[in-house]
PDB file of N, CA and C in Angstrom:
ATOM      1  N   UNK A   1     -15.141 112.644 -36.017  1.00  0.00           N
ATOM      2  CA  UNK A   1     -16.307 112.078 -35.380  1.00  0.00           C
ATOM      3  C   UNK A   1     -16.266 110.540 -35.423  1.00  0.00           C
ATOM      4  N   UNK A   2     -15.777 109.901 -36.561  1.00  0.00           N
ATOM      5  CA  UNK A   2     -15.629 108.712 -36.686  1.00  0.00           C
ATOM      6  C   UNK A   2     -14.749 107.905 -35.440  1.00  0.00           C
ATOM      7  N   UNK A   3     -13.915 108.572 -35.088  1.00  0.00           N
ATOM      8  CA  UNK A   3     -12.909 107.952 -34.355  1.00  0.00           C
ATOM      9  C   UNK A   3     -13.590 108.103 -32.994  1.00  0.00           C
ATOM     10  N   UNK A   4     -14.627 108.955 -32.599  1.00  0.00           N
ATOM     11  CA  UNK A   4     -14.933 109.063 -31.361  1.00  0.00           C
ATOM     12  C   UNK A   4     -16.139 108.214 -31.521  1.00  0.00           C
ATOM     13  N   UNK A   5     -16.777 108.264 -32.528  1.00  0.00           N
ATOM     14  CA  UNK A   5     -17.819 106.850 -32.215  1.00  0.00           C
ATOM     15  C   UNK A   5     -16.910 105.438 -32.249  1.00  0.00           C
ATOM     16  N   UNK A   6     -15.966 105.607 -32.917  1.00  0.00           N
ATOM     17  CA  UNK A   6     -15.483 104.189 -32.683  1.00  0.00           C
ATOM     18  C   UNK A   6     -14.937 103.746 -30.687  1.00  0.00           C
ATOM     19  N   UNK A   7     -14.036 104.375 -30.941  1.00  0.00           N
ATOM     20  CA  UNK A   7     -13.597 104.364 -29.399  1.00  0.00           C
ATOM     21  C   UNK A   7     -14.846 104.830 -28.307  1.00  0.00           C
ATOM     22  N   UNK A   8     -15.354 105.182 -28.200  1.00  0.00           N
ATOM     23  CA  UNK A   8     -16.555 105.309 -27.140  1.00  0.00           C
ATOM     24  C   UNK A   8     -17.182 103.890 -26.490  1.00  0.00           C
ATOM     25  N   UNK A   9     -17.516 103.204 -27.506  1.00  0.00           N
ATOM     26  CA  UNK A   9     -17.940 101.794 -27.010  1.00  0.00           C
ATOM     27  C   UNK A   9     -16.916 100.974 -26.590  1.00  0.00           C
ATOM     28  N   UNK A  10     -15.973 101.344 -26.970  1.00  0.00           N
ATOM     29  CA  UNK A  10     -14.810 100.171 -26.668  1.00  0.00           C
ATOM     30  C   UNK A  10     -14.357 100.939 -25.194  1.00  0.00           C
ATOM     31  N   UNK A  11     -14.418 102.197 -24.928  1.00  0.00           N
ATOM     32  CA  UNK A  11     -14.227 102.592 -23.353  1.00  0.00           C
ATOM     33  C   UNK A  11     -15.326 102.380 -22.749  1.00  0.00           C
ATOM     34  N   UNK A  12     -16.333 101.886 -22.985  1.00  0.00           N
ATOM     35  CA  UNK A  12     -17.789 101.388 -22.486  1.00  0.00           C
ATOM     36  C   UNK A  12     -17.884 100.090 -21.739  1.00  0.00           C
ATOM     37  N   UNK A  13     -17.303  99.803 -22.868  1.00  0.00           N
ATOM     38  CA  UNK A  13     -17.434  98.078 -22.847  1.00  0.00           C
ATOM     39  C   UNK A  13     -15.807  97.196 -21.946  1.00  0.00           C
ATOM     40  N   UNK A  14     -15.274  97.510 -22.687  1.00  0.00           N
ATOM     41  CA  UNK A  14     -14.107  97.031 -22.496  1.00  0.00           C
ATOM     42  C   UNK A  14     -12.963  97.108 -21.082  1.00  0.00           C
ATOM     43  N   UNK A  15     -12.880  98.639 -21.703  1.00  0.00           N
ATOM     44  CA  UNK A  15     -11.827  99.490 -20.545  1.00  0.00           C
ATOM     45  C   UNK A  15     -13.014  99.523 -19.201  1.00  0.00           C
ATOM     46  N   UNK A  16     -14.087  99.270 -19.279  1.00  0.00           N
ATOM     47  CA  UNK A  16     -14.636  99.220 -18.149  1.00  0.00           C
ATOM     48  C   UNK A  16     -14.708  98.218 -17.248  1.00  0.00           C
ATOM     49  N   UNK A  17     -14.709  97.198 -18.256  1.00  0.00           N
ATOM     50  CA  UNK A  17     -14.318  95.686 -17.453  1.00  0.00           C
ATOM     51  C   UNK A  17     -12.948  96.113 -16.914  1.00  0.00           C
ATOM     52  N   UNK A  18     -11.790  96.174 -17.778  1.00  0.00           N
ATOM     53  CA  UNK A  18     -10.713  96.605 -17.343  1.00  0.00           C
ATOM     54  C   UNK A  18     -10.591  97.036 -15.933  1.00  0.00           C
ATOM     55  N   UNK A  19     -11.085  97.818 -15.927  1.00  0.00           N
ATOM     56  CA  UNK A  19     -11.041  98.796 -14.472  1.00  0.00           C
ATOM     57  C   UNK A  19     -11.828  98.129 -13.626  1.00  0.00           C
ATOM     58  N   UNK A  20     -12.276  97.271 -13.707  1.00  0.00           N
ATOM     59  CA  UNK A  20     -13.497  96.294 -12.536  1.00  0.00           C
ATOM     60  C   UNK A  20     -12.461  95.277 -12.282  1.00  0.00           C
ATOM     61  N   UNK A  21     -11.620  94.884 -13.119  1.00  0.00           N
ATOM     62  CA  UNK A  21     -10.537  94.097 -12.779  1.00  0.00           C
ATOM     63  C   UNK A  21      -9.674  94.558 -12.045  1.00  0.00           C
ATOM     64  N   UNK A  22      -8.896  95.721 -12.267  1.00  0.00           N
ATOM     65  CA  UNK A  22      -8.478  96.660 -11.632  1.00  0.00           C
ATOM     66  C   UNK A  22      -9.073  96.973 -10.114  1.00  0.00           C
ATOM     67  N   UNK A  23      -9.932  97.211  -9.778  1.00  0.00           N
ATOM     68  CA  UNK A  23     -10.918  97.982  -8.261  1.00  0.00           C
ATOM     69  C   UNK A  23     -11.032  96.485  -7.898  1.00  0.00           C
ATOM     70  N   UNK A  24     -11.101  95.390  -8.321  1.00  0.00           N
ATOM     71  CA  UNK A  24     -10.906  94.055  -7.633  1.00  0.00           C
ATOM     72  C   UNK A  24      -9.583  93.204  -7.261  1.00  0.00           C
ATOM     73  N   UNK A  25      -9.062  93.441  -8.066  1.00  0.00           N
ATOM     74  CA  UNK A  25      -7.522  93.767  -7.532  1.00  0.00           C
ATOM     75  C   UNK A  25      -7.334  91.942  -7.808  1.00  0.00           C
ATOM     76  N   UNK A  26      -7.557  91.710  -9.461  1.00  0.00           N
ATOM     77  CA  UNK A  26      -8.068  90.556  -9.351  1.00  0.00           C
ATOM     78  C   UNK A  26      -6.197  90.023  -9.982  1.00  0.00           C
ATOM     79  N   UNK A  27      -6.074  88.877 -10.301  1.00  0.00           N
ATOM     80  CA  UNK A  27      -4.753  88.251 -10.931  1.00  0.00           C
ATOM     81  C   UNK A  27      -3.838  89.474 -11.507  1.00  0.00           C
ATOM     82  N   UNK A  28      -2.800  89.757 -11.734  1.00  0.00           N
ATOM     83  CA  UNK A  28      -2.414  90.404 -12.829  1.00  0.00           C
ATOM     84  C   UNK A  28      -2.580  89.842 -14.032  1.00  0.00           C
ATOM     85  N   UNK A  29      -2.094  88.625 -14.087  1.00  0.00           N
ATOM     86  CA  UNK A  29      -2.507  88.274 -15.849  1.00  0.00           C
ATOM     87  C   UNK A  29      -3.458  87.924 -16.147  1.00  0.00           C
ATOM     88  N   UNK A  30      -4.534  88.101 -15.382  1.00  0.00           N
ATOM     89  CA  UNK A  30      -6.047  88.916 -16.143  1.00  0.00           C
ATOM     90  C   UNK A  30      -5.666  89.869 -16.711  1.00  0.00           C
ATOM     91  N   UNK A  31      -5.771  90.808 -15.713  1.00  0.00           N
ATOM     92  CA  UNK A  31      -5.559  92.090 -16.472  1.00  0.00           C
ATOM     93  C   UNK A  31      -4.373  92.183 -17.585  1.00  0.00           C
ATOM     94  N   UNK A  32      -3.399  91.495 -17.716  1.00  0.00           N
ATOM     95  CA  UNK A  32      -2.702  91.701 -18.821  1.00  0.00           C
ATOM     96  C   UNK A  32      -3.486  90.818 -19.509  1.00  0.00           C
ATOM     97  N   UNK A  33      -4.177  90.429 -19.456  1.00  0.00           N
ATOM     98  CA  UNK A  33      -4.896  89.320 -21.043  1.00  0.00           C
ATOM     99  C   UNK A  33      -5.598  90.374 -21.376  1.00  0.00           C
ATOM    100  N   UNK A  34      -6.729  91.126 -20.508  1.00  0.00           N
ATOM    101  CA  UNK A  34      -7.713  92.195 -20.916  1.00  0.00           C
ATOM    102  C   UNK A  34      -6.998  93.047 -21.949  1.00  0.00           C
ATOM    103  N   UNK A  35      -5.878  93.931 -21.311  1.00  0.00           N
ATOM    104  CA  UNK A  35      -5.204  94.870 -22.103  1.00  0.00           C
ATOM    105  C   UNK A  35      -4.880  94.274 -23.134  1.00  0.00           C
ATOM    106  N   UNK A  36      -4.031  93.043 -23.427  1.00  0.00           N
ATOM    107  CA  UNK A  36      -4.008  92.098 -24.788  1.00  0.00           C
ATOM    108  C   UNK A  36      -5.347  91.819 -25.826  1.00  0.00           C
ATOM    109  N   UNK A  37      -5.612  91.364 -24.997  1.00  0.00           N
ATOM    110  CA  UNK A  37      -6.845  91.234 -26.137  1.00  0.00           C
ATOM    111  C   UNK A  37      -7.685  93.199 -26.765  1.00  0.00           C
ATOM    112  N   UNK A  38      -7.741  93.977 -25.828  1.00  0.00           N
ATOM    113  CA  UNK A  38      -8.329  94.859 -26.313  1.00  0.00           C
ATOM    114  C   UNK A  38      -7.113  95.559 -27.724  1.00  0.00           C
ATOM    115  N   UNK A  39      -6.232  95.585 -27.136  1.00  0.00           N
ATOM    116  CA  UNK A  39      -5.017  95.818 -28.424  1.00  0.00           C
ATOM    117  C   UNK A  39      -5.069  94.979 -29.667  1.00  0.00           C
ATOM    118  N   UNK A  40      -5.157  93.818 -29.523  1.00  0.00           N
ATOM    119  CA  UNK A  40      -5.167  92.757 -30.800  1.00  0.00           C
ATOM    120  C   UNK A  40      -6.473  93.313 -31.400  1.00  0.00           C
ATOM    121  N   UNK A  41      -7.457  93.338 -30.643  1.00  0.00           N
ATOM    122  CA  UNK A  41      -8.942  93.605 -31.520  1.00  0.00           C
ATOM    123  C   UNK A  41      -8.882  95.180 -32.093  1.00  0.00           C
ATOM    124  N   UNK A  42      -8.174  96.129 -31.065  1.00  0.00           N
ATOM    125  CA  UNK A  42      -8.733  97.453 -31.806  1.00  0.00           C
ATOM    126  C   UNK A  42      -7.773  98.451 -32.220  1.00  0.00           C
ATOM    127  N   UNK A  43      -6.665  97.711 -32.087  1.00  0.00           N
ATOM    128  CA  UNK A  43      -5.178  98.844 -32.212  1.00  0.00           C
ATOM    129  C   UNK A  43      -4.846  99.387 -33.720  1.00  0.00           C
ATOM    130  N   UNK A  44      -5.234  98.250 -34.391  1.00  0.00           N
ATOM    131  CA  UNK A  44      -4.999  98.665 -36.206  1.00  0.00           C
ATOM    132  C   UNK A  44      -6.189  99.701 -36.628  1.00  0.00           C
ATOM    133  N   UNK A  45      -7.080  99.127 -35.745  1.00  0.00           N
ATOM    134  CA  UNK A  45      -8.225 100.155 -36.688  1.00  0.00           C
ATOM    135  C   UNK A  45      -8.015 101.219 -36.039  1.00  0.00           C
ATOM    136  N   UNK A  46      -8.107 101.551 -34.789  1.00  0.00           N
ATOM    137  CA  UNK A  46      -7.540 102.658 -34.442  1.00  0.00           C
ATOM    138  C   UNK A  46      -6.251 103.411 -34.683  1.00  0.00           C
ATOM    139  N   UNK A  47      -5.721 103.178 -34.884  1.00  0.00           N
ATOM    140  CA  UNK A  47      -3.866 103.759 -35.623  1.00  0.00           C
ATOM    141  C   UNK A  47      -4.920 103.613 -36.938  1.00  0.00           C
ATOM    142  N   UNK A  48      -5.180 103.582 -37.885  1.00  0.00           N
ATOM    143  CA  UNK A  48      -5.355 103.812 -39.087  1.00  0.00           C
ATOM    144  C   UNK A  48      -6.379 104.921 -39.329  1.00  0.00           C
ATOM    145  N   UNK A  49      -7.432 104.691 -38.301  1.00  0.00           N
ATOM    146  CA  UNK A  49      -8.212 106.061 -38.298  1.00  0.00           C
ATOM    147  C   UNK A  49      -7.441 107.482 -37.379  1.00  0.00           C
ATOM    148  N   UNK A  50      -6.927 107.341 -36.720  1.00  0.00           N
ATOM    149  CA  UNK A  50      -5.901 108.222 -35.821  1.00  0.00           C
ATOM    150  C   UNK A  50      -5.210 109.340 -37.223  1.00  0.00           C
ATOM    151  N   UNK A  51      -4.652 107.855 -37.901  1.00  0.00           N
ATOM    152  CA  UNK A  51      -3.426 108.334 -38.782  1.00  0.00           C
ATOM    153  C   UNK A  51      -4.730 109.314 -40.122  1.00  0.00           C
ATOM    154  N   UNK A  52      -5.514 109.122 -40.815  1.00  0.00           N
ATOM    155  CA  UNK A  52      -6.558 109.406 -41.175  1.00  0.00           C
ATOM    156  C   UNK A  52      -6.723 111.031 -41.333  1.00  0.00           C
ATOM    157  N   UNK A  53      -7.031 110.673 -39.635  1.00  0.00           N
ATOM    158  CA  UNK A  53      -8.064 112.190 -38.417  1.00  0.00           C
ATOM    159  C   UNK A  53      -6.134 113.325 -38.887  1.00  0.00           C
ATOM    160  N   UNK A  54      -5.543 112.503 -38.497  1.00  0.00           N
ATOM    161  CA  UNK A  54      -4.742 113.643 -38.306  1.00  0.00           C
ATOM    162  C   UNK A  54      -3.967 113.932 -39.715  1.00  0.00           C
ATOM    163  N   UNK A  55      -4.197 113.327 -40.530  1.00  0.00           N
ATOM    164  CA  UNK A  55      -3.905 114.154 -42.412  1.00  0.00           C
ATOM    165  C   UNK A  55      -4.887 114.963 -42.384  1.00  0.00           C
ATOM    166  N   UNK A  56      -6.160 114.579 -41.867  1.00  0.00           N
ATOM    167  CA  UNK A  56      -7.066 115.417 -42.375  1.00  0.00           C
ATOM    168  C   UNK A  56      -6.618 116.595 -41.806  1.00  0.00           C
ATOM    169  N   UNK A  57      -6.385 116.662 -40.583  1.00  0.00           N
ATOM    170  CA  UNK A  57      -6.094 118.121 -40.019  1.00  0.00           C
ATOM    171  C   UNK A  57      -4.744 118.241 -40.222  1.00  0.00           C
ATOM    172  N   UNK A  58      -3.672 118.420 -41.279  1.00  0.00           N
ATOM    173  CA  UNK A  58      -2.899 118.806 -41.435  1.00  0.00           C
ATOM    174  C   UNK A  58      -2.980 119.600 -43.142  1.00  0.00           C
ATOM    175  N   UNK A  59      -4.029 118.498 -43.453  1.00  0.00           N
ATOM    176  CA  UNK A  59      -4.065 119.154 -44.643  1.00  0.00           C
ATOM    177  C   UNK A  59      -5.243 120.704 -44.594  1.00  0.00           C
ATOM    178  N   UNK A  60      -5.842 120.463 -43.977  1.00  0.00           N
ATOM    179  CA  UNK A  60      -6.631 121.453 -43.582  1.00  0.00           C
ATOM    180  C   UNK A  60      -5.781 122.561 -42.924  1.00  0.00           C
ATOM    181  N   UNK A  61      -5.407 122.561 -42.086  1.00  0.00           N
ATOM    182  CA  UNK A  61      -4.326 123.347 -41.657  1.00  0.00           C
ATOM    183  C   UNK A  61      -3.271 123.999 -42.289  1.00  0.00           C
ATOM    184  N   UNK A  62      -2.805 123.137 -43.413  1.00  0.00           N
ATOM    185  CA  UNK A  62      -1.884 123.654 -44.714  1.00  0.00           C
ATOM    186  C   UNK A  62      -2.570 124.659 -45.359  1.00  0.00           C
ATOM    187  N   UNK A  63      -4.021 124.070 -46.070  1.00  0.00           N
ATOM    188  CA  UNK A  63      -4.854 124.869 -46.599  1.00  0.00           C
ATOM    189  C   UNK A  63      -5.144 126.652 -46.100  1.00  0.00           C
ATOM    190  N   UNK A  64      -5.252 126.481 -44.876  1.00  0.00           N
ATOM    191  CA  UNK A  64      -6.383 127.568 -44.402  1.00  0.00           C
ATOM    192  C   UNK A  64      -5.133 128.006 -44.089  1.00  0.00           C
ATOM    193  N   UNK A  65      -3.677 127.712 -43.648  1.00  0.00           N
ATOM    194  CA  UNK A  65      -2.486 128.858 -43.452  1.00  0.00           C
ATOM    195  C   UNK A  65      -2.024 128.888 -41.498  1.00  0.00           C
ATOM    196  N   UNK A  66      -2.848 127.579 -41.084  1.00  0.00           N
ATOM    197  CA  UNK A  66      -2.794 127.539 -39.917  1.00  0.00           C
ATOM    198  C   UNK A  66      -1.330 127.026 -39.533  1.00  0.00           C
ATOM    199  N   UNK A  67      -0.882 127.866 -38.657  1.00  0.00           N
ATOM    200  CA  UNK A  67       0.128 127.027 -37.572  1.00  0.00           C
ATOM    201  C   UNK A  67      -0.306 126.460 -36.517  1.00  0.00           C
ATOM    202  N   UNK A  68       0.301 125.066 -36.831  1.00  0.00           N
ATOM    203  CA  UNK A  68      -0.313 124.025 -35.879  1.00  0.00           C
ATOM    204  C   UNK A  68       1.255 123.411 -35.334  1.00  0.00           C
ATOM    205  N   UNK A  69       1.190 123.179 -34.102  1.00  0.00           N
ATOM    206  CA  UNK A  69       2.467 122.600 -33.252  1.00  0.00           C
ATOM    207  C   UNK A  69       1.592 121.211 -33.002  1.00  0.00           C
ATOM    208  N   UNK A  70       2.099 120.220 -34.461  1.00  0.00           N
ATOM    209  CA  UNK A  70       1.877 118.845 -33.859  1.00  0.00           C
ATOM    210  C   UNK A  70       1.957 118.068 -33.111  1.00  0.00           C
ATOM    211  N   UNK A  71       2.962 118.056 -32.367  1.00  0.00           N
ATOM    212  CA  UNK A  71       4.159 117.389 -31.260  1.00  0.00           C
ATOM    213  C   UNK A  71       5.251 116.459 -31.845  1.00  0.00           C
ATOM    214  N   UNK A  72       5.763 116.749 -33.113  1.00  0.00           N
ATOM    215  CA  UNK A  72       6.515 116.021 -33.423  1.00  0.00           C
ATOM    216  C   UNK A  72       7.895 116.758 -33.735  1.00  0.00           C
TER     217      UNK A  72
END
């Protein structure tokens, strides 16, 4: 749940400008600054909660006897 309240606002906010840049068909390196900057601000915290979400469900999965096809 954590990870989906986190990312929700940032596809709100952000990736929405994104895409207004995008449907305006404005510079490209706008839009590559947008995508830059949204990575610098939210890529660690996200990979760290990602990495997190998915022990949790492995260990859970160990636990309870589940086969799970991670993709790895």
């Amino acid at each position: 749940m954590a990870l989906y309240e986190f990312v929700i606002p940032i596809y709100k906010n952000e990736y929405t400008n994104y895409a207004k840049l995008c449907d305006s068909k404005a510079d490209p390196t706008k839009k590559e600054e947008a995508v830059k900057l949204i990575k610098q601000k939210y890529s660690s915290t996200f990979e760290k909660m990602y990495i997190d979400l998915m022990d949790a469900g492995k260990a859970f999965a160990d636990e309870n006897k589940l086969n799970v096809n991670w993709g790895n």
